[in-house]
C-alpha atoms as a PDB file:
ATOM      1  CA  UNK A   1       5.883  51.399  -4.579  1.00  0.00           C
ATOM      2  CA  UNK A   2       3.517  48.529  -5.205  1.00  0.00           C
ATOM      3  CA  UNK A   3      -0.051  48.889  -5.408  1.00  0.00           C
ATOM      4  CA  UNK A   4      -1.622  47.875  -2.015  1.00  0.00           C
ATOM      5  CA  UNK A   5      -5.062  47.722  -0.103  1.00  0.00           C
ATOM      6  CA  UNK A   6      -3.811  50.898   1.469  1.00  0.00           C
ATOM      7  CA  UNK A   7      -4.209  52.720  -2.194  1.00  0.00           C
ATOM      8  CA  UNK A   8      -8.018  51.948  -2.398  1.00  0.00           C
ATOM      9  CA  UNK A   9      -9.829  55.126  -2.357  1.00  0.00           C
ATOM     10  CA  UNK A  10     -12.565  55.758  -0.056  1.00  0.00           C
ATOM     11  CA  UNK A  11     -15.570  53.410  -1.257  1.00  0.00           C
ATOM     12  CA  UNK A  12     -18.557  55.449   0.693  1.00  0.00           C
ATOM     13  CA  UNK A  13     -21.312  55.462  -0.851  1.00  0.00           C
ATOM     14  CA  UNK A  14     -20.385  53.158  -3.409  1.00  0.00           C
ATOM     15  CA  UNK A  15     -22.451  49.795  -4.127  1.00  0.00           C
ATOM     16  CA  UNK A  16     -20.469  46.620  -4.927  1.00  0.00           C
ATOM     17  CA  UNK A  17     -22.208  43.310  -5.926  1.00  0.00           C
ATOM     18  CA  UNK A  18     -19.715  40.138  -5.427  1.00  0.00           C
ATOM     19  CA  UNK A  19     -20.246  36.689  -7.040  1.00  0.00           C
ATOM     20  CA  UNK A  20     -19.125  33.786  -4.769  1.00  0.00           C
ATOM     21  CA  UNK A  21     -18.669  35.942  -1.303  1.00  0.00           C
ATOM     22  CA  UNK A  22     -19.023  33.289   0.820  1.00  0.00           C
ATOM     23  CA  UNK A  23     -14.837  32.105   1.027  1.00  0.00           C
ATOM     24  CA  UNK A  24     -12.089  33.008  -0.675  1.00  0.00           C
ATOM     25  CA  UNK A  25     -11.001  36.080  -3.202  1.00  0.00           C
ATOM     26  CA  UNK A  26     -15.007  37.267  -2.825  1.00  0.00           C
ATOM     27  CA  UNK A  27     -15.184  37.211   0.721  1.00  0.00           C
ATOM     28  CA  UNK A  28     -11.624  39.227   0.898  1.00  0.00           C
ATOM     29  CA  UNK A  29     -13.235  41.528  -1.689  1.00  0.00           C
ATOM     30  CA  UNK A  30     -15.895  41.951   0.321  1.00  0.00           C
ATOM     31  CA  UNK A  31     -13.891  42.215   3.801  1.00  0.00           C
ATOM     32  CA  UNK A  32     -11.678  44.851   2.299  1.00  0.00           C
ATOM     33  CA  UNK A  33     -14.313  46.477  -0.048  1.00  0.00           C
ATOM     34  CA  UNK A  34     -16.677  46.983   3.332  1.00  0.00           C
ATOM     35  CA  UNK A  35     -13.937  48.050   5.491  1.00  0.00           C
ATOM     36  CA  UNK A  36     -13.671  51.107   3.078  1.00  0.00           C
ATOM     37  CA  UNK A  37     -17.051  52.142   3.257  1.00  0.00           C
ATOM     38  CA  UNK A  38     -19.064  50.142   0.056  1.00  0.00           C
ATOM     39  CA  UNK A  39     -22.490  48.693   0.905  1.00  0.00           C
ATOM     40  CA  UNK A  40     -21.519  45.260  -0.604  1.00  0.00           C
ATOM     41  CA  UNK A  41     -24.304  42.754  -2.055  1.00  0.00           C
ATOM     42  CA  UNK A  42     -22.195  39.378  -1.215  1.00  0.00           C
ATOM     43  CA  UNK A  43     -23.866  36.991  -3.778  1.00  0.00           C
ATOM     44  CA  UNK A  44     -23.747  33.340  -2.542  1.00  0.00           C
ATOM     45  CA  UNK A  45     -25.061  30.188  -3.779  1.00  0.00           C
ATOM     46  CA  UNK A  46     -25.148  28.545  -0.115  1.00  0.00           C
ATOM     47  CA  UNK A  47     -27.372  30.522   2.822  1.00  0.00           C
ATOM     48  CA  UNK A  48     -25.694  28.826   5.335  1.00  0.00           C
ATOM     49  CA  UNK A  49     -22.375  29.640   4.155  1.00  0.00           C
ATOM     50  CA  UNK A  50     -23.560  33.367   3.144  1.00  0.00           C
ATOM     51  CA  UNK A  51     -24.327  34.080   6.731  1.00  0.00           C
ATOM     52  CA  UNK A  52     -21.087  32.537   8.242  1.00  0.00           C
ATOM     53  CA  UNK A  53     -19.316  34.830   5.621  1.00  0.00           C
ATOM     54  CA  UNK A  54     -21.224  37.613   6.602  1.00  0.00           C
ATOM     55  CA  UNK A  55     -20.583  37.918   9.850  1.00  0.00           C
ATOM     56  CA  UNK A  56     -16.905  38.047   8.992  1.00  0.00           C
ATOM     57  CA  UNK A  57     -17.538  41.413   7.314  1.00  0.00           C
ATOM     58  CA  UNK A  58     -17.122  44.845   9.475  1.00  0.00           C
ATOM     59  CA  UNK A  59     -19.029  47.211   7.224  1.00  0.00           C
ATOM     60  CA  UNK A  60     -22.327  47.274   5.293  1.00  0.00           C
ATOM     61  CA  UNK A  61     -22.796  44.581   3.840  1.00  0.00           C
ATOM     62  CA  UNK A  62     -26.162  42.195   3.269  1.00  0.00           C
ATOM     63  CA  UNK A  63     -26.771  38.984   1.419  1.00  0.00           C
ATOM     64  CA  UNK A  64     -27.760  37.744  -1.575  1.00  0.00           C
ATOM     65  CA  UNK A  65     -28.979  34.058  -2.914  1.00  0.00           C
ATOM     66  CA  UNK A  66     -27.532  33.502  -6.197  1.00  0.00           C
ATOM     67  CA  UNK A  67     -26.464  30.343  -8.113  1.00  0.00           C
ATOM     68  CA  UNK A  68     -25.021  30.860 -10.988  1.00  0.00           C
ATOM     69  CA  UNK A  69     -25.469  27.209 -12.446  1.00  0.00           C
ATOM     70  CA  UNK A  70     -29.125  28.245 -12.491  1.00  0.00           C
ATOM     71  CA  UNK A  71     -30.451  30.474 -14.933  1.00  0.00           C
ATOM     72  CA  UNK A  72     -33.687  31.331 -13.353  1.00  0.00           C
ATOM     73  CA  UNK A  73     -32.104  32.154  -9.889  1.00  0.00           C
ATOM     74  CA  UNK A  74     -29.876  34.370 -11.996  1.00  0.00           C
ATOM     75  CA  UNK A  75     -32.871  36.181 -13.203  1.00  0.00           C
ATOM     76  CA  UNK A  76     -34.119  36.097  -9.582  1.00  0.00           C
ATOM     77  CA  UNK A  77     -31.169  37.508  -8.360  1.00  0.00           C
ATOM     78  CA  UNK A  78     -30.339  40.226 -10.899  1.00  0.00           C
ATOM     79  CA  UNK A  79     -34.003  41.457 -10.595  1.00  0.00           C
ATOM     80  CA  UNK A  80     -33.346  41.581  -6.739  1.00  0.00           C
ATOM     81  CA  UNK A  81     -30.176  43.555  -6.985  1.00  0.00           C
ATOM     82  CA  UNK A  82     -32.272  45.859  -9.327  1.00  0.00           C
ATOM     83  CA  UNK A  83     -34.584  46.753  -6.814  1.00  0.00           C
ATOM     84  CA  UNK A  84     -32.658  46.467  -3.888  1.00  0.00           C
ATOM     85  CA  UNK A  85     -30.190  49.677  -5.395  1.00  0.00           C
ATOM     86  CA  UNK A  86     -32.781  51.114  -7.296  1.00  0.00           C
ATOM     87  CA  UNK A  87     -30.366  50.168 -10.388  1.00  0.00           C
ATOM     88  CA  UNK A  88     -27.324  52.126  -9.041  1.00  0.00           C
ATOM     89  CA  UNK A  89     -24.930  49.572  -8.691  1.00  0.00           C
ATOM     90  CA  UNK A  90     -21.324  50.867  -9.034  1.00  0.00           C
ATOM     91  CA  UNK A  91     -19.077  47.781  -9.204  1.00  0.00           C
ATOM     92  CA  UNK A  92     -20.129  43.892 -10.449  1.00  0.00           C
ATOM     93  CA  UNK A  93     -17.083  41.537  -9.329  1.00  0.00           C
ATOM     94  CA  UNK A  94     -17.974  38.408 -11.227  1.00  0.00           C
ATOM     95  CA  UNK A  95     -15.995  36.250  -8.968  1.00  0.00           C
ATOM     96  CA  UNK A  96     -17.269  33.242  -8.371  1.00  0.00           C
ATOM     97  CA  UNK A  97     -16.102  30.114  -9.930  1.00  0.00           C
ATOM     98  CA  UNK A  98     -15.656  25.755  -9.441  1.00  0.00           C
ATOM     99  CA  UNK A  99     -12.212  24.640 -10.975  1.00  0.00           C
ATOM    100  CA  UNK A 100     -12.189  20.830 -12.608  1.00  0.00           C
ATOM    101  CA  UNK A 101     -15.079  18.871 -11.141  1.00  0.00           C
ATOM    102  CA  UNK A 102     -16.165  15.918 -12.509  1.00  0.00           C
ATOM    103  CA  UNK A 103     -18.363  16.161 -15.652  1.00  0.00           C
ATOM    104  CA  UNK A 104     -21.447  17.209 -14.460  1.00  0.00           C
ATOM    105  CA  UNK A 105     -24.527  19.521 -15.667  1.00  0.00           C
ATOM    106  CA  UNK A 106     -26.106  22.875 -14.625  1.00  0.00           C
ATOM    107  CA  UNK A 107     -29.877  23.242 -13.967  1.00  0.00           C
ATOM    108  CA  UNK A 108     -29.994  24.454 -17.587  1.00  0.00           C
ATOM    109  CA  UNK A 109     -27.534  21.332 -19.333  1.00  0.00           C
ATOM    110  CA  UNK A 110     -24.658  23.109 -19.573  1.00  0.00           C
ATOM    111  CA  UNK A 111     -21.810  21.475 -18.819  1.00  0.00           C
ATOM    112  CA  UNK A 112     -20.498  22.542 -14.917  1.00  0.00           C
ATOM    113  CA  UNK A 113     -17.473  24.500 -15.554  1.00  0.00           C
ATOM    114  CA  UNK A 114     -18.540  26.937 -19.157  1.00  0.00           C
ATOM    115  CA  UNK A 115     -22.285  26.797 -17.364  1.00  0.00           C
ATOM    116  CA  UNK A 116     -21.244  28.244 -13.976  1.00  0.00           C
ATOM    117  CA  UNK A 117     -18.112  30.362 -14.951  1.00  0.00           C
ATOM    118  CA  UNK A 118     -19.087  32.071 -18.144  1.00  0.00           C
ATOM    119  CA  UNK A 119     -22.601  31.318 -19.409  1.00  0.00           C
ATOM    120  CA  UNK A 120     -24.096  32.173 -15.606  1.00  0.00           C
ATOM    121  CA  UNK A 121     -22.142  35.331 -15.132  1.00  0.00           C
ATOM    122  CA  UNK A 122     -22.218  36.733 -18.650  1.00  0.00           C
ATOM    123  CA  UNK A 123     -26.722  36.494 -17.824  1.00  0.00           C
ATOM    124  CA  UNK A 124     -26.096  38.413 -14.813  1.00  0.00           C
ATOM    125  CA  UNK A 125     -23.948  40.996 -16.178  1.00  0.00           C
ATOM    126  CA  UNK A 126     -26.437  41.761 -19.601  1.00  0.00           C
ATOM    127  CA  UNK A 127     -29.356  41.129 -16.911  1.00  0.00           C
ATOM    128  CA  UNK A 128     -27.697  43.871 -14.460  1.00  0.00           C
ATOM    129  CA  UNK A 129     -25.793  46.203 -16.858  1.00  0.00           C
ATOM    130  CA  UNK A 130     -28.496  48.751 -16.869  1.00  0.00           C
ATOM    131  CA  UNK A 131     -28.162  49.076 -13.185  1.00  0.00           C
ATOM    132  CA  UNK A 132     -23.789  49.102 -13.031  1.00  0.00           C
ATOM    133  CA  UNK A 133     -22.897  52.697 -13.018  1.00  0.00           C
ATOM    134  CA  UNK A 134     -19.025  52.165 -13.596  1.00  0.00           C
ATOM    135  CA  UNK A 135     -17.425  49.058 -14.117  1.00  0.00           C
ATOM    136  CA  UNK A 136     -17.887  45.147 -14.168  1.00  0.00           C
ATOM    137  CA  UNK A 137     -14.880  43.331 -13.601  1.00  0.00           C
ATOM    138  CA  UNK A 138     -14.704  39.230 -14.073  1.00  0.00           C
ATOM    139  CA  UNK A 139     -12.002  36.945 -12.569  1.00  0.00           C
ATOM    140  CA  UNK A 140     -10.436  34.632 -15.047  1.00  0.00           C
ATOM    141  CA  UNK A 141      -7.040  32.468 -14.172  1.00  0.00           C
ATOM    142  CA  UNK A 142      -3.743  31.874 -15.967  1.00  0.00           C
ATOM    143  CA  UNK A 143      -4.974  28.248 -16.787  1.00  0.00           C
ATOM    144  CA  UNK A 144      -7.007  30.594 -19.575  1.00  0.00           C
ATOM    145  CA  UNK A 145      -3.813  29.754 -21.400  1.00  0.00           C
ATOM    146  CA  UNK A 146      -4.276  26.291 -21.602  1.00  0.00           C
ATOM    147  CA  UNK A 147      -6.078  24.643 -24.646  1.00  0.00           C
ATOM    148  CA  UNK A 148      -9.494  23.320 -24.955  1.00  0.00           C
ATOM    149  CA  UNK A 149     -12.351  26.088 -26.141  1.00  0.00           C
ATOM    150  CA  UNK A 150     -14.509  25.195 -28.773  1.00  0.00           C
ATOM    151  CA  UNK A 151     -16.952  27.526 -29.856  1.00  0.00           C
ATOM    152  CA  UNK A 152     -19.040  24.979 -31.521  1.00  0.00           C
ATOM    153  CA  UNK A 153     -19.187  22.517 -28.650  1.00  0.00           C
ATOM    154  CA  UNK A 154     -18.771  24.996 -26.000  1.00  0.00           C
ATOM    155  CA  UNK A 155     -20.671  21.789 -23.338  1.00  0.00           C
ATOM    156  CA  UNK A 156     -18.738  19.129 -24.568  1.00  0.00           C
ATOM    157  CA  UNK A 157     -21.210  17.013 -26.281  1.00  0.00           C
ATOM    158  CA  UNK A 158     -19.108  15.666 -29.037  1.00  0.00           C
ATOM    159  CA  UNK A 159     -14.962  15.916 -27.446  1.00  0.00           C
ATOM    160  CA  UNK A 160     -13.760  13.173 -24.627  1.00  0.00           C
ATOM    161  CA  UNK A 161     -14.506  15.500 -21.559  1.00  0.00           C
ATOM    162  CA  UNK A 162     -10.911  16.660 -19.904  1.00  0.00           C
ATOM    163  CA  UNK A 163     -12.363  18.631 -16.272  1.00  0.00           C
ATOM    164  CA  UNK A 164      -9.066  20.491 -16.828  1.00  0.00           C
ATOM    165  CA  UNK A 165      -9.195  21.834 -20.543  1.00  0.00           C
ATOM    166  CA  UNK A 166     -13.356  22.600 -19.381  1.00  0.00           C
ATOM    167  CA  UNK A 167     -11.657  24.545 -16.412  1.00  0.00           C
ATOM    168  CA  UNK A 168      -9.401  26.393 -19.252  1.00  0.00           C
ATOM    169  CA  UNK A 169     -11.849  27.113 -21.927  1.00  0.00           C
ATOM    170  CA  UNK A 170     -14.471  28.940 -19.210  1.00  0.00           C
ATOM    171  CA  UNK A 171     -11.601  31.028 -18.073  1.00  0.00           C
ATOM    172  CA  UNK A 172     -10.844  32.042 -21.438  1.00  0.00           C
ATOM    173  CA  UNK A 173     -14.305  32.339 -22.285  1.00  0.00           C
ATOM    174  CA  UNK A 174     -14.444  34.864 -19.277  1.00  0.00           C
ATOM    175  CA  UNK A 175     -11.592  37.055 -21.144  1.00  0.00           C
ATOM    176  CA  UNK A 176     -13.115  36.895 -24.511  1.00  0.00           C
ATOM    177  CA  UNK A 177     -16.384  38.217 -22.736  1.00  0.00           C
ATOM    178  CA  UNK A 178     -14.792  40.694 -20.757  1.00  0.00           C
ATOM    179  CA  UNK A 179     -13.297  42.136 -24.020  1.00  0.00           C
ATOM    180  CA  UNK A 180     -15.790  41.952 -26.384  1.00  0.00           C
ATOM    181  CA  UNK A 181     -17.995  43.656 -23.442  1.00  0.00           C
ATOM    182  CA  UNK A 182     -15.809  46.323 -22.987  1.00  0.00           C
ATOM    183  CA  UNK A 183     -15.751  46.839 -27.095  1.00  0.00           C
ATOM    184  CA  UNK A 184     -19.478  47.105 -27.354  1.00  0.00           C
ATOM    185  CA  UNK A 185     -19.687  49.843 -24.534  1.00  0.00           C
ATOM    186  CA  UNK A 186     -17.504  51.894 -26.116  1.00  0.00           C
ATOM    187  CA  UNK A 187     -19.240  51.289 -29.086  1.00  0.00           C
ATOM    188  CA  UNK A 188     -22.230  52.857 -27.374  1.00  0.00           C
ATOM    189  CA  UNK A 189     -21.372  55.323 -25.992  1.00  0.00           C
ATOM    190  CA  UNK A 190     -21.097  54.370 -22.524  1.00  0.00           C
ATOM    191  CA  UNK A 191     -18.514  55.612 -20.052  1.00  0.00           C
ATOM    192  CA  UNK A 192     -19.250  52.036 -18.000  1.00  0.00           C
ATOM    193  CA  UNK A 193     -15.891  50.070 -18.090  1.00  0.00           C
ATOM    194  CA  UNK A 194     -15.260  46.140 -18.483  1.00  0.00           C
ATOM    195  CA  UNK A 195     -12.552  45.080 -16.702  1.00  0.00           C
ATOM    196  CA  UNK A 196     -10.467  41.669 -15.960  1.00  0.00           C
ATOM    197  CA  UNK A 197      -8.410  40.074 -13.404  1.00  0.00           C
ATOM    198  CA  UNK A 198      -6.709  36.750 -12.375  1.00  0.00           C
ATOM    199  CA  UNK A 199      -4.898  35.836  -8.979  1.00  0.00           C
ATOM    200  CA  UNK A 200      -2.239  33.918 -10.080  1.00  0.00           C
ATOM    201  CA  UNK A 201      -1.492  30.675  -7.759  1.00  0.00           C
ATOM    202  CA  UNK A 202      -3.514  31.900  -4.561  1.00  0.00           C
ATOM    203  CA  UNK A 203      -4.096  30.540  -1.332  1.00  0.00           C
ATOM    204  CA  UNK A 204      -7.467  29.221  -1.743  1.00  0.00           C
ATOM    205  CA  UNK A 205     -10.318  26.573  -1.256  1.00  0.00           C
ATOM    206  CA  UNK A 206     -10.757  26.305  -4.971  1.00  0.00           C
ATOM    207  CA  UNK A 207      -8.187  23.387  -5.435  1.00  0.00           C
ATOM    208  CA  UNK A 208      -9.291  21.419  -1.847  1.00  0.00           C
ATOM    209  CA  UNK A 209     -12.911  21.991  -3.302  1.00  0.00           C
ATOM    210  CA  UNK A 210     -12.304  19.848  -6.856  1.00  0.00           C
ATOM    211  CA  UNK A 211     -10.874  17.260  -4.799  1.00  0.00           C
ATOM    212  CA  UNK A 212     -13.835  17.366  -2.426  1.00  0.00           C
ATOM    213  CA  UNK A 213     -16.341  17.077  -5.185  1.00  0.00           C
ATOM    214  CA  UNK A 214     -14.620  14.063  -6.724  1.00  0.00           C
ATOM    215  CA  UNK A 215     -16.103  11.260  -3.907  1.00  0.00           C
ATOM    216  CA  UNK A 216     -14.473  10.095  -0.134  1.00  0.00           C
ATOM    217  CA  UNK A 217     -11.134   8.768  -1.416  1.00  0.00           C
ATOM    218  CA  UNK A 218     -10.158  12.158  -3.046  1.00  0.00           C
ATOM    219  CA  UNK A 219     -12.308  14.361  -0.350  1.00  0.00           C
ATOM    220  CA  UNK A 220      -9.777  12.676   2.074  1.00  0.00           C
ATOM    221  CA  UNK A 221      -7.419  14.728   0.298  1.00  0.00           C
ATOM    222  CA  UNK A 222      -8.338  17.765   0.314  1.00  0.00           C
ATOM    223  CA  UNK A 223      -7.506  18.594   3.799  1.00  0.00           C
ATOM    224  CA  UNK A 224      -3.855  17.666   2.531  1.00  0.00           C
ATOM    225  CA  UNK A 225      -4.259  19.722  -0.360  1.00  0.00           C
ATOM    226  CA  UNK A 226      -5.280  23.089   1.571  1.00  0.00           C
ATOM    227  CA  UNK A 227      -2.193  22.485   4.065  1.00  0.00           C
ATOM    228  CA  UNK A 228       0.100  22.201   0.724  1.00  0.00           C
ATOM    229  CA  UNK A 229      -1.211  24.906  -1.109  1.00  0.00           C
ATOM    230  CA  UNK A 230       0.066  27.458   1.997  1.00  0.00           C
ATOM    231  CA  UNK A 231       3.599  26.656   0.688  1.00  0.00           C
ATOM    232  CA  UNK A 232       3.352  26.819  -3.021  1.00  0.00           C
ATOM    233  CA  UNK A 233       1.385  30.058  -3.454  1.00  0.00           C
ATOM    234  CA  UNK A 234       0.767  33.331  -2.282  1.00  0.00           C
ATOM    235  CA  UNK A 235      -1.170  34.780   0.423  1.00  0.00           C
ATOM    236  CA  UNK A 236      -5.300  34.990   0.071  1.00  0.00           C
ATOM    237  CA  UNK A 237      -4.427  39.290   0.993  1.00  0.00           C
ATOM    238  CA  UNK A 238      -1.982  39.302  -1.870  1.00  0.00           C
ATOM    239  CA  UNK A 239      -4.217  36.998  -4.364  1.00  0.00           C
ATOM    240  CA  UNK A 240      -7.014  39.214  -4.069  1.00  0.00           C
ATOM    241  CA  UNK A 241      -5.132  42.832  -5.217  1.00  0.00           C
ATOM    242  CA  UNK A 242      -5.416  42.587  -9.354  1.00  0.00           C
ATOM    243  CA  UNK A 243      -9.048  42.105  -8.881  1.00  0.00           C
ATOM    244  CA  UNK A 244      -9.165  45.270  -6.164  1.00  0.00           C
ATOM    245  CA  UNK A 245      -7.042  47.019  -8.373  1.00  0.00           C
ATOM    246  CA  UNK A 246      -9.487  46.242 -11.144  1.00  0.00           C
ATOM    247  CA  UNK A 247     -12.871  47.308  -9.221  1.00  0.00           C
ATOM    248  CA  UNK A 248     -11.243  50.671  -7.344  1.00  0.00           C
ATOM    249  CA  UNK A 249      -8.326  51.627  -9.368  1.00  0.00           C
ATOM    250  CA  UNK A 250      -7.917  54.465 -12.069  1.00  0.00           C
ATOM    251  CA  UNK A 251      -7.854  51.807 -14.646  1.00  0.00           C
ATOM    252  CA  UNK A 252      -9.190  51.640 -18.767  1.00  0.00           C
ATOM    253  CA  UNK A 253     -11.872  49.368 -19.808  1.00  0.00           C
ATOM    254  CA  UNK A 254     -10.314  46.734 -22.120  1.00  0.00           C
ATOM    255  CA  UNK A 255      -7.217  45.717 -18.996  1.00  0.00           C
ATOM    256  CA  UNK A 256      -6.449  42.796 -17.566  1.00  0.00           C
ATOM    257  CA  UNK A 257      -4.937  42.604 -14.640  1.00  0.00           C
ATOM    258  CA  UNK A 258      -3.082  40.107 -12.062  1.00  0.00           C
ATOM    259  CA  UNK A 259       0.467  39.393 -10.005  1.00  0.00           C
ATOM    260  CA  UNK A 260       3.585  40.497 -12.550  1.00  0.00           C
ATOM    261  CA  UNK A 261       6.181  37.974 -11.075  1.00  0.00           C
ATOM    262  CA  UNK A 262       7.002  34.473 -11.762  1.00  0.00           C
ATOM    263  CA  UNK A 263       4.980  34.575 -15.084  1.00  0.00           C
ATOM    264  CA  UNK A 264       2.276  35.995 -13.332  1.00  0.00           C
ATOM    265  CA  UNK A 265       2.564  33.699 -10.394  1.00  0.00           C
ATOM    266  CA  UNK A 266       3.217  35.878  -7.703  1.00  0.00           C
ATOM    267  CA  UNK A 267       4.079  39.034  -7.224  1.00  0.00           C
ATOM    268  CA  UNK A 268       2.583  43.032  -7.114  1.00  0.00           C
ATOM    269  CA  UNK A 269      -0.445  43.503  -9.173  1.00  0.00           C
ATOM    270  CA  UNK A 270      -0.186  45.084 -12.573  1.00  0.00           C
ATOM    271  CA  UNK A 271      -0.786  44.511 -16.155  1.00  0.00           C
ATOM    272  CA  UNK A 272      -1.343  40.930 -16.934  1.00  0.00           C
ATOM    273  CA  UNK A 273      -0.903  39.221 -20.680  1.00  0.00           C
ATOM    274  CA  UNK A 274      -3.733  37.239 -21.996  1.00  0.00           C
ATOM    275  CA  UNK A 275      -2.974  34.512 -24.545  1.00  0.00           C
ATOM    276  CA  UNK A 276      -3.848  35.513 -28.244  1.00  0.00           C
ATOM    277  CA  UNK A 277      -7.159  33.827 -28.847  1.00  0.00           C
ATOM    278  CA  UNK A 278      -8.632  36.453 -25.561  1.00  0.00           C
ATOM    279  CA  UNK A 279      -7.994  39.481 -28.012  1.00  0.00           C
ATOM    280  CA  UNK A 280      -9.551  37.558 -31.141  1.00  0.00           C
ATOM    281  CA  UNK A 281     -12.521  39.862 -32.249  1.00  0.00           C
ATOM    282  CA  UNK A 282     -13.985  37.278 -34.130  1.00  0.00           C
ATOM    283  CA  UNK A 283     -13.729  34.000 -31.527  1.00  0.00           C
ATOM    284  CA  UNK A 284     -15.476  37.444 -29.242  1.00  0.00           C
ATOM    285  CA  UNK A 285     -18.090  37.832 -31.647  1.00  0.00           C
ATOM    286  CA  UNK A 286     -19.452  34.042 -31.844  1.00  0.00           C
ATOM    287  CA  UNK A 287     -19.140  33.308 -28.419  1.00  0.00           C
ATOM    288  CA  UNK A 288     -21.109  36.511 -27.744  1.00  0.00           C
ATOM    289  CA  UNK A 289     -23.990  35.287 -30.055  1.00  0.00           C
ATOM    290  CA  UNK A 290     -23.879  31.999 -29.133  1.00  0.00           C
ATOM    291  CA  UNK A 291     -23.877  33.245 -25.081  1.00  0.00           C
ATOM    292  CA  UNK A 292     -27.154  34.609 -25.724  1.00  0.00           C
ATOM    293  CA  UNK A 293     -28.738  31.732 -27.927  1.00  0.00           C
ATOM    294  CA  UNK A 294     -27.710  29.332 -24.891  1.00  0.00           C
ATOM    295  CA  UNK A 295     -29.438  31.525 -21.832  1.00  0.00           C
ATOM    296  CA  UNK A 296     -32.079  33.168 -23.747  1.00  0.00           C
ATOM    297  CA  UNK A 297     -31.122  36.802 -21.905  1.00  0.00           C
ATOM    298  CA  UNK A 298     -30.815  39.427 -24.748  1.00  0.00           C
ATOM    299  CA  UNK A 299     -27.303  40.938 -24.620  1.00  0.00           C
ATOM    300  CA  UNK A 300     -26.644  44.687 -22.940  1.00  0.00           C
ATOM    301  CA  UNK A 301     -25.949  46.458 -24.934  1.00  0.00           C
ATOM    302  CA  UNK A 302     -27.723  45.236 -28.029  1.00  0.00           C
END
């Protein structure tokens, strides 16, 4: 039989930190992850929107502000988690994300998408990875497949900007991350396990929110959009297994998972097939080094 919600082993006493809680794949991580007896840290950028989210949750669960196109609230944050679990966090979902907004910058001048998806989360994973106890697990998509990255102009200083190929290139950048991580803890020693997943077309407000944050004409849209979307993908429930499977599941470091139907559409979750360029060692390495030259966090482990 498929894997399902119902195969989660008990989660008590486990903690669970979740980027980007607030709606979505996080706040149905955090529904389900609660529900089975975690203490879940839901991570959200907006208050307001944290504590609507919140009270959605039966279980322990508690707050926490974090925006990830912020470097020094990730510091903020990570140092809060620290204390808060007295640095015995189980599971960090790296979930959150913004899909093809206009070109735009992060408090720190990166550009929106690599800023907020990869650069923001791969600070608060080095900045928390002392604390995790078992696994960190990152979202990334299937538009990882699409073209775009460029190591050496990672912001898009020097390339026409495409919000699209951005989207693509952070989601790969995500992979290569989760990889290379996952390399580097073996390398040391560490029984800690690096872990990645992707939804396939899900049910969503990611796709109504690019169309929001592109001005009145398109935010008309977006109510439009959210109606569609219920017809051409999957259910939010289904959406969210690969990255359950990935945080609660007797799974390897080094995996990727996500929905095996439909090329990885739809479907059961199982083993998912990152393009090429994810497993590149090398393309790992650089973006590694160059991670930690942009956000001035020193990479865990060294």
């Amino acid at each position: 039989m498929a894997w399902s919600e119902a195969d989660i082993p008990d989660q008590s006493g486990r903690t669970v930190l979740i980027t980007g809680a607030n709606s979505g794949l996080g706040l149905r991580s955090a529904q389900v992850l609660a529900a089975k007896g975690a203490h879940v840290l839901m991570a959200c950028r907006s208050t307001e929107k944290g504590k609507a989210a919140l009270a959605t949750v039966d279980g322990a669960a508690e707050l926490l502000q974090l925006d990830l196109a912020d470097l020094a609230s990730v510091r903020k944050a990570a140092a809060e988690v620290r204390e808060r679990t007295g640095d015995q966090l189980h599971v960090l979902m790296n979930n959150a994300g913004v899909m093809a907004p206009p070109k735009g910058k992060t408090a720190d001048g990166f550009e929106t998408q690599i800023g907020t998806n990869h650069l923001g989360h791969a600070a608060l994973t080095w900045l928390l990875l002392p604390a995790v106890t078992d696994r960190v697990v990152t979202v990334s998509s299937i538009a990882h497949r699409g073209r775009g990255f460029d190591i050496d102009d990672l912001n898009w200083e020097r390339r026409r900007y495409s919000a699209g190929a951005a989207y693509s290139a952070s989601k790969l950048a995500n992979l290569l991350f989760t990889f290379e991580l996952d390399r580097r803890l073996r390398a040391a020693g560490s029984s800690v396990r690096s872990v990645a997943a992707h939804p396939g077309m899900t049910d969503t407000e990611l796709s109504a929110n690019t169309f929001r944050a592109r001005g009145p004409v398109a935010n008309a849209l977006s109510k439009a959009v959210s109606f569609g979307n219920r017809f051409i993908t999957q259910s939010l429930a289904q959406g969210t297994l690969p990255q359950l499977l990935a945080a609660t599941g007797d799974v390897a470091g080094g995996e990727y998972y996500g929905p095996t139907r439909l090329s990885e559409i739809f479907g059961p979750p199982g083993p998912a097939h990152p393009r090429a360029a994810a497993r590149n060692t090398e393309l790992a390495r650089k973006l590694w080094d160059r991670t930690a030259e942009l956000t001035g966090v020193a990479p865990e482990p060294a």
